[in-house]
N, C-alpha and C. Protein backbone atom coordinates (compact mmCIF):
# COMPACT_ATOMS: atom_id res chain seq x y z
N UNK A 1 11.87 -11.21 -7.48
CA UNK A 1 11.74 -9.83 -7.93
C UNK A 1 12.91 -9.51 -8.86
N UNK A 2 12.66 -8.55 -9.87
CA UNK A 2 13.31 -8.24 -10.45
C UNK A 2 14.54 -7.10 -10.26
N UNK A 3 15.95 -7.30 -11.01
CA UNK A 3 16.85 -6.08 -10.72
C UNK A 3 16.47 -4.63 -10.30
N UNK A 4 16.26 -4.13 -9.28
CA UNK A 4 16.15 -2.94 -8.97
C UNK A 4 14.62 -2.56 -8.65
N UNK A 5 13.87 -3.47 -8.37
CA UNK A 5 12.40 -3.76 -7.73
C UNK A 5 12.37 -3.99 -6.38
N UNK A 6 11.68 -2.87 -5.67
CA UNK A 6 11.51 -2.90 -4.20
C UNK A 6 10.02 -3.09 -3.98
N UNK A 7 9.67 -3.93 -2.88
CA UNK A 7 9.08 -4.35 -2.47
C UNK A 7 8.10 -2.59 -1.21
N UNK A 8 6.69 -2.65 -1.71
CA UNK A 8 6.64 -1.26 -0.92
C UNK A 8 5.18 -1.53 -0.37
N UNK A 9 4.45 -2.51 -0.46
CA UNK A 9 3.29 -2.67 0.23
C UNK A 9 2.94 -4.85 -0.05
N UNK A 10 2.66 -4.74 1.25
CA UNK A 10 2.24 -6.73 1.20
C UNK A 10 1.37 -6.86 1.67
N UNK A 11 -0.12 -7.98 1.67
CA UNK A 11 -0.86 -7.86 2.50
C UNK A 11 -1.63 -9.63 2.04
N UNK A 12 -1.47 -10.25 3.44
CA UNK A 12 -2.23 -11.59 2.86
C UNK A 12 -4.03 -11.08 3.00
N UNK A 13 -4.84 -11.67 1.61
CA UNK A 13 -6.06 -11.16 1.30
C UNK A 13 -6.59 -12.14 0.72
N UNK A 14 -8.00 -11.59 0.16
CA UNK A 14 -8.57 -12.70 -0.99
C UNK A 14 -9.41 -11.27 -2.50
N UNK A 15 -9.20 -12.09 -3.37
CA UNK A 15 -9.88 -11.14 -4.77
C UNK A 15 -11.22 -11.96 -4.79
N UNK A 16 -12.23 -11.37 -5.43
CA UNK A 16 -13.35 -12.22 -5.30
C UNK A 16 -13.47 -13.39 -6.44
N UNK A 17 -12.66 -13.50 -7.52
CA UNK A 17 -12.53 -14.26 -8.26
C UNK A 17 -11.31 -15.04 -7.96
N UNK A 18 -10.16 -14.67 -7.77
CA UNK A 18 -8.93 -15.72 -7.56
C UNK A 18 -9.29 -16.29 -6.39
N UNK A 19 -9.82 -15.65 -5.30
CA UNK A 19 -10.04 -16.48 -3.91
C UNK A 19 -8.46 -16.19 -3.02
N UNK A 20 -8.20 -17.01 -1.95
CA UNK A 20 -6.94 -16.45 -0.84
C UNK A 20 -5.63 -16.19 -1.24
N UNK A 21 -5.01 -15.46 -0.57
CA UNK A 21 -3.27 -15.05 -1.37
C UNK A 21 -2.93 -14.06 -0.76
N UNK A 22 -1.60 -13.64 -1.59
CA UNK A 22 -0.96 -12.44 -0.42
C UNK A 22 -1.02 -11.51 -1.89
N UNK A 23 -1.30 -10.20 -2.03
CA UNK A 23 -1.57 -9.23 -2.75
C UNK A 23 0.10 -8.14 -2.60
N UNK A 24 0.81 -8.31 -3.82
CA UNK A 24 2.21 -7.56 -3.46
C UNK A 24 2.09 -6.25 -3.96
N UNK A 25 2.49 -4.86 -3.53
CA UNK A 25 2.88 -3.52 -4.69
C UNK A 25 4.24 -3.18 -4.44
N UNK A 26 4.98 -3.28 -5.88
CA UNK A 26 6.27 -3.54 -5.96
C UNK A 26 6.45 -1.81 -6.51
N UNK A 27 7.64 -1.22 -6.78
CA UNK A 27 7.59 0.13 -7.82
C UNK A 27 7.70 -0.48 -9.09
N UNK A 28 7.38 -1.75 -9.78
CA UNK A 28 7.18 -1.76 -10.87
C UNK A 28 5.63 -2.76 -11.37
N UNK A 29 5.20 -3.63 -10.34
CA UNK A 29 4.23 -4.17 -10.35
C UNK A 29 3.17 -4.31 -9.15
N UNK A 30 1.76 -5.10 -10.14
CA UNK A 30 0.87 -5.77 -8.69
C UNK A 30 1.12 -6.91 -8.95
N UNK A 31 1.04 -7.88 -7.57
CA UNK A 31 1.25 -9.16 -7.98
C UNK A 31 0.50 -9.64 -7.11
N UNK A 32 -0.10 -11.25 -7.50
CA UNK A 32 -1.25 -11.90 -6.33
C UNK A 32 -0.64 -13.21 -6.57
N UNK A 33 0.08 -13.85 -5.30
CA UNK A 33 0.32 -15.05 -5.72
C UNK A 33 -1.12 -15.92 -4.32
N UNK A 34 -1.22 -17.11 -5.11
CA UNK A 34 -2.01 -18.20 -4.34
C UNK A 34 -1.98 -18.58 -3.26
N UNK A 35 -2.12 -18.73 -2.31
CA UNK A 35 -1.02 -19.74 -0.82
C UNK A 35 -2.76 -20.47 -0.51
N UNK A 36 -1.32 -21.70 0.05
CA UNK A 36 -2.06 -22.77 0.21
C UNK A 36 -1.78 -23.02 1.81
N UNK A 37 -2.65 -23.20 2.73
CA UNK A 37 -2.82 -23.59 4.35
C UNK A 37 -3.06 -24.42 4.69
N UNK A 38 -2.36 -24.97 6.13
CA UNK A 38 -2.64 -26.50 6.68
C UNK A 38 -3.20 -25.57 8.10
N UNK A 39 -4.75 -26.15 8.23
CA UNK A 39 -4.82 -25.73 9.45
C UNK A 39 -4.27 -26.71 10.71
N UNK A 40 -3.73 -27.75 10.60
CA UNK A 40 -3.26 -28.87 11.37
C UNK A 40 -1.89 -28.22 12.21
N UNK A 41 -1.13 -27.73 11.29
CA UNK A 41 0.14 -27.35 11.69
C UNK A 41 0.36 -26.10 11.67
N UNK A 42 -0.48 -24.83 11.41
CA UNK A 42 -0.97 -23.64 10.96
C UNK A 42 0.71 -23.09 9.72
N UNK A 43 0.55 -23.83 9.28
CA UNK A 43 1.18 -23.56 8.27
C UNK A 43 0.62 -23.25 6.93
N UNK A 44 1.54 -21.93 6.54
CA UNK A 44 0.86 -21.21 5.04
C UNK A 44 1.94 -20.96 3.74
N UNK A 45 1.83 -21.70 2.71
CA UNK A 45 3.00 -21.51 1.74
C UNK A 45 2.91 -20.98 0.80
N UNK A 46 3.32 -19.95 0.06
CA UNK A 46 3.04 -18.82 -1.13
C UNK A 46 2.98 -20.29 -2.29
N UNK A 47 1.75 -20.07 -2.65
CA UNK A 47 1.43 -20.87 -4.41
C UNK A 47 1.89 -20.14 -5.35
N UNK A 48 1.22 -20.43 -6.62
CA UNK A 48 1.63 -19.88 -8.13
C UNK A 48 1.17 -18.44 -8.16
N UNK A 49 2.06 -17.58 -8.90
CA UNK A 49 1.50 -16.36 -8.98
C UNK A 49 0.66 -16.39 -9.86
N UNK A 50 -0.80 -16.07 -9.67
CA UNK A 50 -1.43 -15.89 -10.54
C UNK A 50 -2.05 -14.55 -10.96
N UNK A 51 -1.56 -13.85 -10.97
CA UNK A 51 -1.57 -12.29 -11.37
C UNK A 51 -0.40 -11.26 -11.58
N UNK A 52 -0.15 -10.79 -12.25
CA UNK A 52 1.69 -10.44 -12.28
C UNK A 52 1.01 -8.71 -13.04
N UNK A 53 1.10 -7.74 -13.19
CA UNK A 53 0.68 -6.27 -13.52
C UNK A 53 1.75 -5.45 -13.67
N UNK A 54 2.52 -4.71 -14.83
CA UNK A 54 3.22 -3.88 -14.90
C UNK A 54 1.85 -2.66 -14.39
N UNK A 55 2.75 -1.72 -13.39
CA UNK A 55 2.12 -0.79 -13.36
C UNK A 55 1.39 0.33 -14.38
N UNK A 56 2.13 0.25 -15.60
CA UNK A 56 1.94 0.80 -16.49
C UNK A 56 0.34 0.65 -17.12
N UNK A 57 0.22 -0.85 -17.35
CA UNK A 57 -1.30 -1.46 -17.47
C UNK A 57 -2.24 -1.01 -16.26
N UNK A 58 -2.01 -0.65 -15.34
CA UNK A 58 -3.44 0.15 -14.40
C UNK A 58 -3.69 1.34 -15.29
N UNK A 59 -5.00 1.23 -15.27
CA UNK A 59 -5.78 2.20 -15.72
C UNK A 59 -6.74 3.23 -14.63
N UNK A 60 -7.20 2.36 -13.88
CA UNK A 60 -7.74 2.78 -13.03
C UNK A 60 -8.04 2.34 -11.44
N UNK A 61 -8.06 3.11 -10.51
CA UNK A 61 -7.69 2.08 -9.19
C UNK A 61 -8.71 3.35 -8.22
N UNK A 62 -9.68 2.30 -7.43
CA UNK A 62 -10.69 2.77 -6.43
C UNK A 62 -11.19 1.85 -5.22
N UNK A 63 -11.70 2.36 -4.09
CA UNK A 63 -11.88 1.66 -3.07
C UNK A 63 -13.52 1.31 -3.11
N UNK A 64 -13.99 0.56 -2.56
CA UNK A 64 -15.53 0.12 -2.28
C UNK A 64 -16.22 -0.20 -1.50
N UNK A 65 -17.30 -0.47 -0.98
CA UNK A 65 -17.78 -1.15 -0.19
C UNK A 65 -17.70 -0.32 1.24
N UNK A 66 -19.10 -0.67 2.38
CA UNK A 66 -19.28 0.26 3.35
C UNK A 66 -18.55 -1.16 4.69
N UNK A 67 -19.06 -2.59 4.16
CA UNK A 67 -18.66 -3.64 5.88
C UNK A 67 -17.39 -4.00 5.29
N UNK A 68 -17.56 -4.55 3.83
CA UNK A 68 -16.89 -5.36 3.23
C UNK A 68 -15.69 -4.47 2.19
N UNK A 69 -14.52 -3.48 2.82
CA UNK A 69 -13.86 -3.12 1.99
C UNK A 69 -12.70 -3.51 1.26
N UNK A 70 -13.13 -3.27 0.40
CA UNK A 70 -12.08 -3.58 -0.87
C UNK A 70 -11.25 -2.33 -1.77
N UNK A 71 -9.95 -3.00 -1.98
CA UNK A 71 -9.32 -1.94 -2.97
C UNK A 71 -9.57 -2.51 -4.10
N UNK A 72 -9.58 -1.90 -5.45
CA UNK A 72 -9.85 -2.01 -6.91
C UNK A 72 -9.13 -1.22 -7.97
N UNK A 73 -8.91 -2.29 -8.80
CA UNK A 73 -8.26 -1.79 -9.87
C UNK A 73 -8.26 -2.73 -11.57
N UNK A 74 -8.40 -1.46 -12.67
CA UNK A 74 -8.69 -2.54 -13.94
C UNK A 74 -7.32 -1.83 -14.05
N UNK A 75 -7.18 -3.48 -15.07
CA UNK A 75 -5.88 -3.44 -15.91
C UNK A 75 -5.77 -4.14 -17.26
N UNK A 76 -4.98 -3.48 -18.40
CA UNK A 76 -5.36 -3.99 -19.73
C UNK A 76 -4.37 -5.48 -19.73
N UNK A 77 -4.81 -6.31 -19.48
CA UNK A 77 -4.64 -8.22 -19.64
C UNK A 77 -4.47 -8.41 -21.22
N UNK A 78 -3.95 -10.14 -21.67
CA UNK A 78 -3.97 -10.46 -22.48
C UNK A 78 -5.55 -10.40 -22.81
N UNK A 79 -5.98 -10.77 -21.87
CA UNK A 79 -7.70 -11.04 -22.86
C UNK A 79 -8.38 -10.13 -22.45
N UNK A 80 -8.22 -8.74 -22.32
CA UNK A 80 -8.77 -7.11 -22.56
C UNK A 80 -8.48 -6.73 -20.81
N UNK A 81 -9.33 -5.85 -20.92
CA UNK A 81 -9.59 -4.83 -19.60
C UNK A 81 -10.59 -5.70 -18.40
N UNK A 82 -9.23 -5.96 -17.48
CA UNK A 82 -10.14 -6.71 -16.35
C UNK A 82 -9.88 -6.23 -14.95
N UNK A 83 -10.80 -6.05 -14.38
CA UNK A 83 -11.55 -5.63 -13.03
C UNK A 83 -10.64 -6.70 -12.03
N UNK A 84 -10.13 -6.25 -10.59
CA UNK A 84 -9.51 -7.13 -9.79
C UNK A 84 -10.21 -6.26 -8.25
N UNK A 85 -10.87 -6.96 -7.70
CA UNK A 85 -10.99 -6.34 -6.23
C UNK A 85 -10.54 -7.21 -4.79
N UNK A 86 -9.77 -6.49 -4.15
CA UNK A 86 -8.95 -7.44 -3.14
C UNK A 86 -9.48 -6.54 -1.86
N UNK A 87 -10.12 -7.55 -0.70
CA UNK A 87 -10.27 -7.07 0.48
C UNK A 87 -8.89 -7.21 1.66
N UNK A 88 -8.63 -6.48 1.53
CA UNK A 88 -7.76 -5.21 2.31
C UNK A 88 -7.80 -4.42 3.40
N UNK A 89 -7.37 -4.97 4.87
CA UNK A 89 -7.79 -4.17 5.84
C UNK A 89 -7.81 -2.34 5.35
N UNK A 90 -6.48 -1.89 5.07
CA UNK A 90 -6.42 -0.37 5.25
C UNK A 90 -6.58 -0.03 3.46
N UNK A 91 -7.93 -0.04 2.65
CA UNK A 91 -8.30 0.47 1.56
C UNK A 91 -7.54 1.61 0.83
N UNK A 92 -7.72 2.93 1.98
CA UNK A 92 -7.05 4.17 1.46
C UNK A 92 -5.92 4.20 1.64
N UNK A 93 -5.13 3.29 2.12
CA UNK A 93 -4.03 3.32 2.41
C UNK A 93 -2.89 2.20 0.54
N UNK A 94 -3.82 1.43 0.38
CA UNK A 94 -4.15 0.53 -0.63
C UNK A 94 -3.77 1.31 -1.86
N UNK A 95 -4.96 2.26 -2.01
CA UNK A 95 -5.01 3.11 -3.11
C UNK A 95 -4.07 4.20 -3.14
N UNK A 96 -4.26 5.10 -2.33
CA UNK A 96 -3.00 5.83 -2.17
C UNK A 96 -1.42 5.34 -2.79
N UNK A 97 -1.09 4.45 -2.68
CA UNK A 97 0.51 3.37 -2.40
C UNK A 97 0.34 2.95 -3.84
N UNK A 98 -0.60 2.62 -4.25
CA UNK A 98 -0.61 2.30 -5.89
C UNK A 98 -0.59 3.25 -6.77
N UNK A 99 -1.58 4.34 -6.43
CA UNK A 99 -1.42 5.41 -6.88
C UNK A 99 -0.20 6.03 -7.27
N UNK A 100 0.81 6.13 -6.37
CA UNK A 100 1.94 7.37 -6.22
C UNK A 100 2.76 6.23 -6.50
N UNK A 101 3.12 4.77 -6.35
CA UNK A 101 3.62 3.92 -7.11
C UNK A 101 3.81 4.01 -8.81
N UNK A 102 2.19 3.92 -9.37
CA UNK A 102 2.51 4.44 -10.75
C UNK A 102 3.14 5.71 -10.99
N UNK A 103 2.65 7.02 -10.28
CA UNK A 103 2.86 7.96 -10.79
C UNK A 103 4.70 8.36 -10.70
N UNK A 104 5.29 7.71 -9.61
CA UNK A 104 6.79 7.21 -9.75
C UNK A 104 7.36 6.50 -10.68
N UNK A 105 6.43 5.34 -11.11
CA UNK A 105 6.80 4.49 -12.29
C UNK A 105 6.87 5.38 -13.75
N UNK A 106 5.94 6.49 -13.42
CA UNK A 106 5.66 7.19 -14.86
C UNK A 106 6.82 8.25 -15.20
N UNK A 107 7.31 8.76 -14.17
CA UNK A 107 8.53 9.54 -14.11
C UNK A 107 9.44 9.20 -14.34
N UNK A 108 9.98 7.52 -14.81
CA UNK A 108 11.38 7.33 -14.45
C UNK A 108 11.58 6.84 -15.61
């Protein structure tokens, strides 16, 4: 993490396109890194980050789904405006924390 970046929500999950990982909300980013599991030894090790989000790039962020909930959010990427949905035990809790995350980020 970067100088003066706190760590304010963690949650190991899966996106429906990246597949398993731990989903981070920092006060300056989202981040999804990979982890990789041995069920032998129940051991789990954070992989490559493959998603990194200045808050600034959310555009928009919503919850879904009635069995299967998910939090959601697009963000403007190198290769345009892309859709990310991560299942997330506590959704509104999800959105909320990102929410008031940016809107802190936007103030400062």
């Amino acid at each position: 993490m970067d100088e003066g970046e706190k760590r304010i929500k963690q949650e190991d999950c899966s996106e429906d396109n990246l597949g398993a990982g731990i989903l981070t909300l920092t006060n300056k980013r989202l981040a999804f890194d990979k982890t990789n599991s041995r069920i032998m030894d129940f051991s789990k090790r954070f992989g490559d980050t493959v998603l990194d989000i200045s808050l600034d790039k959310v555009t928009k962020t919503w919850k879904e789904g009635l069995l299967m909930k998910k939090v959601c959010f697009t963000a403007k990427t190198d290769e345009g405006e892309q859709t990310f949905k991560f299942g997330v035990f506590n959704t509104k809790g999800w959105v909320k924390s990102i929410d008031q995350a940016i809107d802190e980020n936007k103030n400062q």
